[in-house]
C-alpha atoms as a PDB file:
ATOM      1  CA  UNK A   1      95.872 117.789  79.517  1.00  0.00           C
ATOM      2  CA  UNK A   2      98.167 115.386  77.814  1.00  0.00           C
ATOM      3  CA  UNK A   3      97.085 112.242  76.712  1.00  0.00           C
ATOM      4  CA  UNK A   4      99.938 110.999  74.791  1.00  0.00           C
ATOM      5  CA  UNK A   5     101.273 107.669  75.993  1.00  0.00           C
ATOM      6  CA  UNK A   6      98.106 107.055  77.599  1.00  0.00           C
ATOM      7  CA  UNK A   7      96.039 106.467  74.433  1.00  0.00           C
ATOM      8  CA  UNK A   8      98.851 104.122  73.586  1.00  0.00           C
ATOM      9  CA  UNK A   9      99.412 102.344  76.974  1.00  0.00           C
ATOM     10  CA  UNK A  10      95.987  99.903  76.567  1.00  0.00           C
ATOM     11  CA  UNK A  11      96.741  98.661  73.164  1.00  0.00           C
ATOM     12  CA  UNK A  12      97.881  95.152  72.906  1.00  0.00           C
ATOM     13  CA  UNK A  13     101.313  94.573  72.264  1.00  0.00           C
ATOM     14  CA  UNK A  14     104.064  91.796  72.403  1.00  0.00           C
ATOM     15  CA  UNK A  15     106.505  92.249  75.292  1.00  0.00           C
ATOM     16  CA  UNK A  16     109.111  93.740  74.212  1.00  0.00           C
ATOM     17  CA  UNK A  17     107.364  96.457  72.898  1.00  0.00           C
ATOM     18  CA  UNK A  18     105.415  96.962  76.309  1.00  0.00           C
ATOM     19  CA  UNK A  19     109.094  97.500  77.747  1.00  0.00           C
ATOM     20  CA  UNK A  20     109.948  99.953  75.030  1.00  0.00           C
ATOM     21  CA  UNK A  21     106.678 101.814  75.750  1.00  0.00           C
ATOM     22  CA  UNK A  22     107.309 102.591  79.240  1.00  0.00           C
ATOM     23  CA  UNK A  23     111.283 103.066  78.985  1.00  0.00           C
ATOM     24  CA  UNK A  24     110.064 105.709  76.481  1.00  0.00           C
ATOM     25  CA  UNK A  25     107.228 107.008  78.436  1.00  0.00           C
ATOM     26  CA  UNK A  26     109.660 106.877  81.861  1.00  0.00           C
ATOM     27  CA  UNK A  27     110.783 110.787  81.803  1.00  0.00           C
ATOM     28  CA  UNK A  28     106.313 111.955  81.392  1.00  0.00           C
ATOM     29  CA  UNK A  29     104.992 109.347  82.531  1.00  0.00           C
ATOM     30  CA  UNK A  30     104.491 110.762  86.268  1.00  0.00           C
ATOM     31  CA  UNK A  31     103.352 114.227  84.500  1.00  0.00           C
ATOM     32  CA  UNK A  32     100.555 112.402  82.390  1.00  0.00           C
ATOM     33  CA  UNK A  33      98.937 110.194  84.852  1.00  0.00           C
ATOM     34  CA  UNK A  34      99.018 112.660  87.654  1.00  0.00           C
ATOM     35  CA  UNK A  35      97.271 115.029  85.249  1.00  0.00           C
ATOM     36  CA  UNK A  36      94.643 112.725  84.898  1.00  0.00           C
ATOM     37  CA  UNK A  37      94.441 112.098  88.482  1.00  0.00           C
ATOM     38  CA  UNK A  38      96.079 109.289  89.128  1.00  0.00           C
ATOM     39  CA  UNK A  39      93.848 107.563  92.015  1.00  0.00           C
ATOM     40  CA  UNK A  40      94.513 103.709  91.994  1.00  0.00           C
ATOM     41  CA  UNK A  41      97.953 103.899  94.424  1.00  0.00           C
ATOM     42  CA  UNK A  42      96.676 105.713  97.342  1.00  0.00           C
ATOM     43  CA  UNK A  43      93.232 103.298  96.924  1.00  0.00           C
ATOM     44  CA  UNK A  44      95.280 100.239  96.803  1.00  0.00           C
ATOM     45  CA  UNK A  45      97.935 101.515  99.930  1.00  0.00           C
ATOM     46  CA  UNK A  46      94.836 102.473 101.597  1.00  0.00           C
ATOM     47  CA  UNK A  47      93.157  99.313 101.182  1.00  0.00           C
ATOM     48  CA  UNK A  48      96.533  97.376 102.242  1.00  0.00           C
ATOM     49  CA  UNK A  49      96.603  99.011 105.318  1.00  0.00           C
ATOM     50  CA  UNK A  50      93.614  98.066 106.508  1.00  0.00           C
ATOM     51  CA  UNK A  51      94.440  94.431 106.399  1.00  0.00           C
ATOM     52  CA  UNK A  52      97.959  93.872 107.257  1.00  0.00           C
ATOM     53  CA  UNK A  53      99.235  93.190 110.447  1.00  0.00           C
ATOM     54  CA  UNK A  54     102.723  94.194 110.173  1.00  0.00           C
ATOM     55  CA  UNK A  55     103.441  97.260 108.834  1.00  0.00           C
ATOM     56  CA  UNK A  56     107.030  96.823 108.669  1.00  0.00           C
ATOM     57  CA  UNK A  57     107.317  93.383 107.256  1.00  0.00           C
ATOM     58  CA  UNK A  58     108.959  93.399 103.572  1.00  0.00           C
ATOM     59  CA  UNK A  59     106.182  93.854 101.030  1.00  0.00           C
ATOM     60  CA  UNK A  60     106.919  93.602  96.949  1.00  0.00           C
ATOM     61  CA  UNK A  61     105.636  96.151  94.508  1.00  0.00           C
ATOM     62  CA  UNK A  62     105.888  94.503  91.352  1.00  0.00           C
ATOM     63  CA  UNK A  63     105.420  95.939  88.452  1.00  0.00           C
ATOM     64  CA  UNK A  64     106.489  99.251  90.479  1.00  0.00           C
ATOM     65  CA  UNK A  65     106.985 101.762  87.727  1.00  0.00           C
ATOM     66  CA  UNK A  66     108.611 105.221  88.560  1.00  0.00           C
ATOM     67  CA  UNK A  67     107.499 104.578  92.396  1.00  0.00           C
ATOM     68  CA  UNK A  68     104.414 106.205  92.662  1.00  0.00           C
ATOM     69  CA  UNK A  69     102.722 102.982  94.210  1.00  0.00           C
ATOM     70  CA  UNK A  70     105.329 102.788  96.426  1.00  0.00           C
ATOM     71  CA  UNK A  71     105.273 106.432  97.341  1.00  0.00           C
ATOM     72  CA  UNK A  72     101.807 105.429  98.233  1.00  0.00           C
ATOM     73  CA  UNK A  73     102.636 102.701 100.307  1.00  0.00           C
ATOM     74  CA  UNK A  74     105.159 104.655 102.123  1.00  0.00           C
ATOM     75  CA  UNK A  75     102.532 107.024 102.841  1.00  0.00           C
ATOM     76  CA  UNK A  76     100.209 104.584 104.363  1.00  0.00           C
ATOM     77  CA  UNK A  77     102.818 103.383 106.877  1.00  0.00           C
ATOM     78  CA  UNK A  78     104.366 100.573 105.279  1.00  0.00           C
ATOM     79  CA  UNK A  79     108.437 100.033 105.994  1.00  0.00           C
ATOM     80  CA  UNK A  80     110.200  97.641 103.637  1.00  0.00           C
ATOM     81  CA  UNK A  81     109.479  97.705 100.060  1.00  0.00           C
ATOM     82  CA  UNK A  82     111.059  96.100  97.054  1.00  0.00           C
ATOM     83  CA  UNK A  83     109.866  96.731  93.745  1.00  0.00           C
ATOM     84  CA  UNK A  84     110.252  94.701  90.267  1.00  0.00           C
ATOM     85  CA  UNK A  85     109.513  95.769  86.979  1.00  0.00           C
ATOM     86  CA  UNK A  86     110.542  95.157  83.247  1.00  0.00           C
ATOM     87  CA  UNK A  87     111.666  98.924  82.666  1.00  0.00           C
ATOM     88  CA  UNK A  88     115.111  99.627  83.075  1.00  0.00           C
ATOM     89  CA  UNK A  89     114.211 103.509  82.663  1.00  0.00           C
ATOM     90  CA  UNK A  90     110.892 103.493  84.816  1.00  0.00           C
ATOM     91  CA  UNK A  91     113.347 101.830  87.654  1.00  0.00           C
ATOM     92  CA  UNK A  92     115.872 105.092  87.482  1.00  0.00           C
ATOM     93  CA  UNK A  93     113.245 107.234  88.303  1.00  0.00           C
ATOM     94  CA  UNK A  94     111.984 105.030  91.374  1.00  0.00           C
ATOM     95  CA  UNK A  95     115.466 104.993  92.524  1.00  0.00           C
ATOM     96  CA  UNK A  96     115.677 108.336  92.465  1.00  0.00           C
ATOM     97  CA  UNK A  97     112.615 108.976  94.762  1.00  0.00           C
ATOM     98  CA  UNK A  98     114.850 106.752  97.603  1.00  0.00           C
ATOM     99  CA  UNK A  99     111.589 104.940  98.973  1.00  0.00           C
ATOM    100  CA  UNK A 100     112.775 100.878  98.212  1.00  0.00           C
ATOM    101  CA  UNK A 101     115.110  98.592 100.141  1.00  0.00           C
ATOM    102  CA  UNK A 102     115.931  97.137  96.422  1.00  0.00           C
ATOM    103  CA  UNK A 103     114.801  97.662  92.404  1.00  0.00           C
ATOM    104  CA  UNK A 104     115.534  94.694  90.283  1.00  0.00           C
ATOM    105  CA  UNK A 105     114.491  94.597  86.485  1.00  0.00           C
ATOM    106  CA  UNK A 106     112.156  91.420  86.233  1.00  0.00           C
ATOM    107  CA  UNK A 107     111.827  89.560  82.568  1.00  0.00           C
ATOM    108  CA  UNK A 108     108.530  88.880  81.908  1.00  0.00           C
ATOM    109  CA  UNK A 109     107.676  85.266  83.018  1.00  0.00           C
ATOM    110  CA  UNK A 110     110.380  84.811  85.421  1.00  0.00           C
ATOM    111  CA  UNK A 111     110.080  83.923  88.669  1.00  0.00           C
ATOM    112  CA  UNK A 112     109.979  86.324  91.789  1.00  0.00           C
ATOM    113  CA  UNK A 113     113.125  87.320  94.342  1.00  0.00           C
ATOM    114  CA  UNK A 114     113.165  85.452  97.133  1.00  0.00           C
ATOM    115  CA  UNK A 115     111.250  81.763  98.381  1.00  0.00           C
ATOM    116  CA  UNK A 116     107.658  81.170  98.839  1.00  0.00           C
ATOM    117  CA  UNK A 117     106.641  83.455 101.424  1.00  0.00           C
ATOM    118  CA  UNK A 118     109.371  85.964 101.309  1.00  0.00           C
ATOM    119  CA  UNK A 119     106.845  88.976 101.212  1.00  0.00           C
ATOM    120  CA  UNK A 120     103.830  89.373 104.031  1.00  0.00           C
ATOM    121  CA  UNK A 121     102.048  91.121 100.585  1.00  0.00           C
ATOM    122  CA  UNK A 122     101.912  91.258  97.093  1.00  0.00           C
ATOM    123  CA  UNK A 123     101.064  94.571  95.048  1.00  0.00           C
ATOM    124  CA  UNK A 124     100.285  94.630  91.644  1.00  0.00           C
ATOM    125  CA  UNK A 125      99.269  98.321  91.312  1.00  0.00           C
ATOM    126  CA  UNK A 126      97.611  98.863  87.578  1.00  0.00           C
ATOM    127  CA  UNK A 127      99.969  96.252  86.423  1.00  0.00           C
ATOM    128  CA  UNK A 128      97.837  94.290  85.196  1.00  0.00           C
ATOM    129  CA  UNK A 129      95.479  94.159  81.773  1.00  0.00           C
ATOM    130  CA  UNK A 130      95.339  95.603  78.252  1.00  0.00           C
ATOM    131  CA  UNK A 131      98.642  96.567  76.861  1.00  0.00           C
ATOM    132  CA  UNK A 132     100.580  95.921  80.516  1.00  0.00           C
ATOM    133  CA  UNK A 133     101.276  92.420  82.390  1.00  0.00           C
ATOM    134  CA  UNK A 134      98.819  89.615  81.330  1.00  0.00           C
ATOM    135  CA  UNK A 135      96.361  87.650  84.146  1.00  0.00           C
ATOM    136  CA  UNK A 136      99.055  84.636  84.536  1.00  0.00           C
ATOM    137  CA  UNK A 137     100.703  87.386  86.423  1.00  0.00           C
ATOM    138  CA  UNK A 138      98.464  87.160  89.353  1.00  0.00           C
ATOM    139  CA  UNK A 139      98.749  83.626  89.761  1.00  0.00           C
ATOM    140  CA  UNK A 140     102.732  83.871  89.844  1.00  0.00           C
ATOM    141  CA  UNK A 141     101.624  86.227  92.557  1.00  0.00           C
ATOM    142  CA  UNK A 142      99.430  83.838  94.497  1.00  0.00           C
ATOM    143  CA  UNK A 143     101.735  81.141  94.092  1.00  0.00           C
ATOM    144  CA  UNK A 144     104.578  82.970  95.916  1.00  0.00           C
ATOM    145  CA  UNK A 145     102.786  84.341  98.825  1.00  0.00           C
ATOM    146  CA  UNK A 146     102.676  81.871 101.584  1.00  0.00           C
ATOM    147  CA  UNK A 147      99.313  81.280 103.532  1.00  0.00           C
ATOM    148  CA  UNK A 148      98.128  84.228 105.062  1.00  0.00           C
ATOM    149  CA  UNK A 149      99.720  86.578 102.847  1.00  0.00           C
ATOM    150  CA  UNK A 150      97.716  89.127 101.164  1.00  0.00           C
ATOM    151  CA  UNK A 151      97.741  90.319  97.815  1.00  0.00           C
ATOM    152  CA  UNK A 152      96.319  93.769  96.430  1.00  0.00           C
ATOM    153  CA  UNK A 153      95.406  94.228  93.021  1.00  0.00           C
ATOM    154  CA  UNK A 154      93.916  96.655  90.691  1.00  0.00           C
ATOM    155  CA  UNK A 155      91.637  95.546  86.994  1.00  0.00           C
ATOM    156  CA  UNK A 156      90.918  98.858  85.283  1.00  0.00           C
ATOM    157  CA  UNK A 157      87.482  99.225  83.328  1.00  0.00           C
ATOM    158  CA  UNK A 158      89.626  97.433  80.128  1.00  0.00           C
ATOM    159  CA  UNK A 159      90.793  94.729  82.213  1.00  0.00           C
ATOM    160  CA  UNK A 160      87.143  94.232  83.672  1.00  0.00           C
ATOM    161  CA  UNK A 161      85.571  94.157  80.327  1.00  0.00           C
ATOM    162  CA  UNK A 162      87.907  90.849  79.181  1.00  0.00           C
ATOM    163  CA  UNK A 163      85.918  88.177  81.913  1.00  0.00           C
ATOM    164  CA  UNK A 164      89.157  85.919  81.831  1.00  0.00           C
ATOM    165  CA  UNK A 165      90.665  88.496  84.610  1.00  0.00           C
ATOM    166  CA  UNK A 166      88.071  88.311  87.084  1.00  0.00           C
ATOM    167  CA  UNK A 167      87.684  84.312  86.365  1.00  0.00           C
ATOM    168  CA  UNK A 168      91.502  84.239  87.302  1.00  0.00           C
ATOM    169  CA  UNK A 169      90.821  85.309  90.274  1.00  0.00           C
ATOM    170  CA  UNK A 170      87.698  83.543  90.832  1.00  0.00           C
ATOM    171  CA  UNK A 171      89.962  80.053  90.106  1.00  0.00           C
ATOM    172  CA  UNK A 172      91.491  81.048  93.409  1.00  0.00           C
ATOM    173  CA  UNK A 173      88.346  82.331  95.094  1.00  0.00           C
ATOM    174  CA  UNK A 174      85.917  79.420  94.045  1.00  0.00           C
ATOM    175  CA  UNK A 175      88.138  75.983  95.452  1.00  0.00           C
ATOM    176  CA  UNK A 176      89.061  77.933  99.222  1.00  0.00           C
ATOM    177  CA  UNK A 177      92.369  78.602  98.064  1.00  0.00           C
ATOM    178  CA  UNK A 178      92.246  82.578  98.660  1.00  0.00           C
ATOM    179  CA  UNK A 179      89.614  84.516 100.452  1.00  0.00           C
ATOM    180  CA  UNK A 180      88.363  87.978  98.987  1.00  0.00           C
ATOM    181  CA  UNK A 181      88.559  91.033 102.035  1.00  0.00           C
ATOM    182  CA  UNK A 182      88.072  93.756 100.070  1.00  0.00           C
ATOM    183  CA  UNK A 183      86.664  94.909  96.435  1.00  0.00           C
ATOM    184  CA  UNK A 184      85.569  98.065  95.393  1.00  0.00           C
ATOM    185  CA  UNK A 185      85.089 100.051  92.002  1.00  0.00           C
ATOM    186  CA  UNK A 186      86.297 103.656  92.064  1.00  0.00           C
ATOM    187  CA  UNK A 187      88.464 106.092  90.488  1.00  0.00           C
ATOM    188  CA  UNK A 188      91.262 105.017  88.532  1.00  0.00           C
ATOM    189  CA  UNK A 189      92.223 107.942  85.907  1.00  0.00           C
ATOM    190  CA  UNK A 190      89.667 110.153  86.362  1.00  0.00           C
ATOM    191  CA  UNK A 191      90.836 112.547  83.783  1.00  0.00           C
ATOM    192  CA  UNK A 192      89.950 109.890  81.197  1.00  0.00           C
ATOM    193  CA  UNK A 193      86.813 108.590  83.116  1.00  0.00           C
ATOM    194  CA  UNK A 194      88.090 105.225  83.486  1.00  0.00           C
ATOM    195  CA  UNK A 195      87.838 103.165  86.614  1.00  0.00           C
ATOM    196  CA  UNK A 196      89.016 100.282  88.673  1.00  0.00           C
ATOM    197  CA  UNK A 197      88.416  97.527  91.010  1.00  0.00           C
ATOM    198  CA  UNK A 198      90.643  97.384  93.422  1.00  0.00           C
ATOM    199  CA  UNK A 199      90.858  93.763  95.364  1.00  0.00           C
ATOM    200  CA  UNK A 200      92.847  92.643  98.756  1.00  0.00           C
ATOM    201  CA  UNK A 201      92.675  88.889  98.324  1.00  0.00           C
ATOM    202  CA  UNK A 202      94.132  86.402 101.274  1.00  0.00           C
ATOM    203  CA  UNK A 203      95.883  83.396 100.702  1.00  0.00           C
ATOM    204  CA  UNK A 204      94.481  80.658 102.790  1.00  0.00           C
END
């Protein structure tokens, strides 16, 4: 079992070098975490699922990688995804797999395709934490979802252990601006015995 980018992936880093990472670790980086059981896309599409209404109103996978969390969404019935992300090499392969209705490279910080409400959800599929986007991410997330609209979510065991990720979404939680459907800890890379939360949180 390779562990190669893995043991580099949650080590803090500016961004630029987080988009060098994963443009280099693009062409294994489907090999590696699906060695390690890869279990936090099918959890999160799963989750999803249960809580949307529409299955075939446009959802956004940001932070989508290679496309395995939208493979998973596919999967779990949903119709029209778009995905974002800051590697121009991890968006050739999710091109590749033919499952989005458009890939755009995102810089980090900048704002999201489309107005306020554009998307019926939000995924943010181990995108955020250690080493990958920082919390302020979820709260461009919240932000752009209009009321209603749901976002998933996944916090890995090193993203649990830093409290100012859960408080984030607490902030939201706390004041009746979002409502919490769904949280629940399980398998995340089980080859390396880490876990996750995974979270479906409505925007009220």
């Amino acid at each position: 079992m390779t562990n190669g980018f893995l043991t580099k992936a949650y080590a803090a880093r500016d961004t630029g070098d987080t988009r060098a990472l994963y443009d280099d670790w693009s062409a294994s980086y489907e090999a590696e975490v699906s060695q390690n059981g890869y279990a936090t896309p099918g959890r999160c599409a799963e989750a999803l699922a249960r809580f949307a209404s529409d299955m075939t109103a446009p959802i956004l996978d940001f932070g989508c990688g290679t496309g395995l969390s939208g493979l998973a969404l596919k999967l779990a019935g949903f119709r029209v995804i778009d995905g974002v992300d800051i590697s121009p090499e991890m968006l050739a392969q999710a091109k590749a797999k033919n499952l989005y209705r458009s890939l755009s490279v995102i810089e980090p910080g900048a704002a999201l395709p489309g107005r306020p409400g554009t998307y019926s959800a939000i995924c943010a599929i181990g995108v955020i934490g250690a080493g990958a986007a920082p919390i302020s991410v979820f709260h461009t997330l919240m932000t752009q979802l209009a009321a209603g609209g749901l976002c998933v979510l996944s916090l890995n065991d090193h993203a649990l252990a830093d409290p100012k990720n859960e408080t984030a979404l607490s902030e939201w939680l706390d004041c009746g601006a979002a409502r919490l459907l769904f949280k629940n800890h399980g398998p995340h890379l089980p080859g390396i015995d880490l876990k996750a939360n995974v979270y479906i949180i409505e925007k009220t």
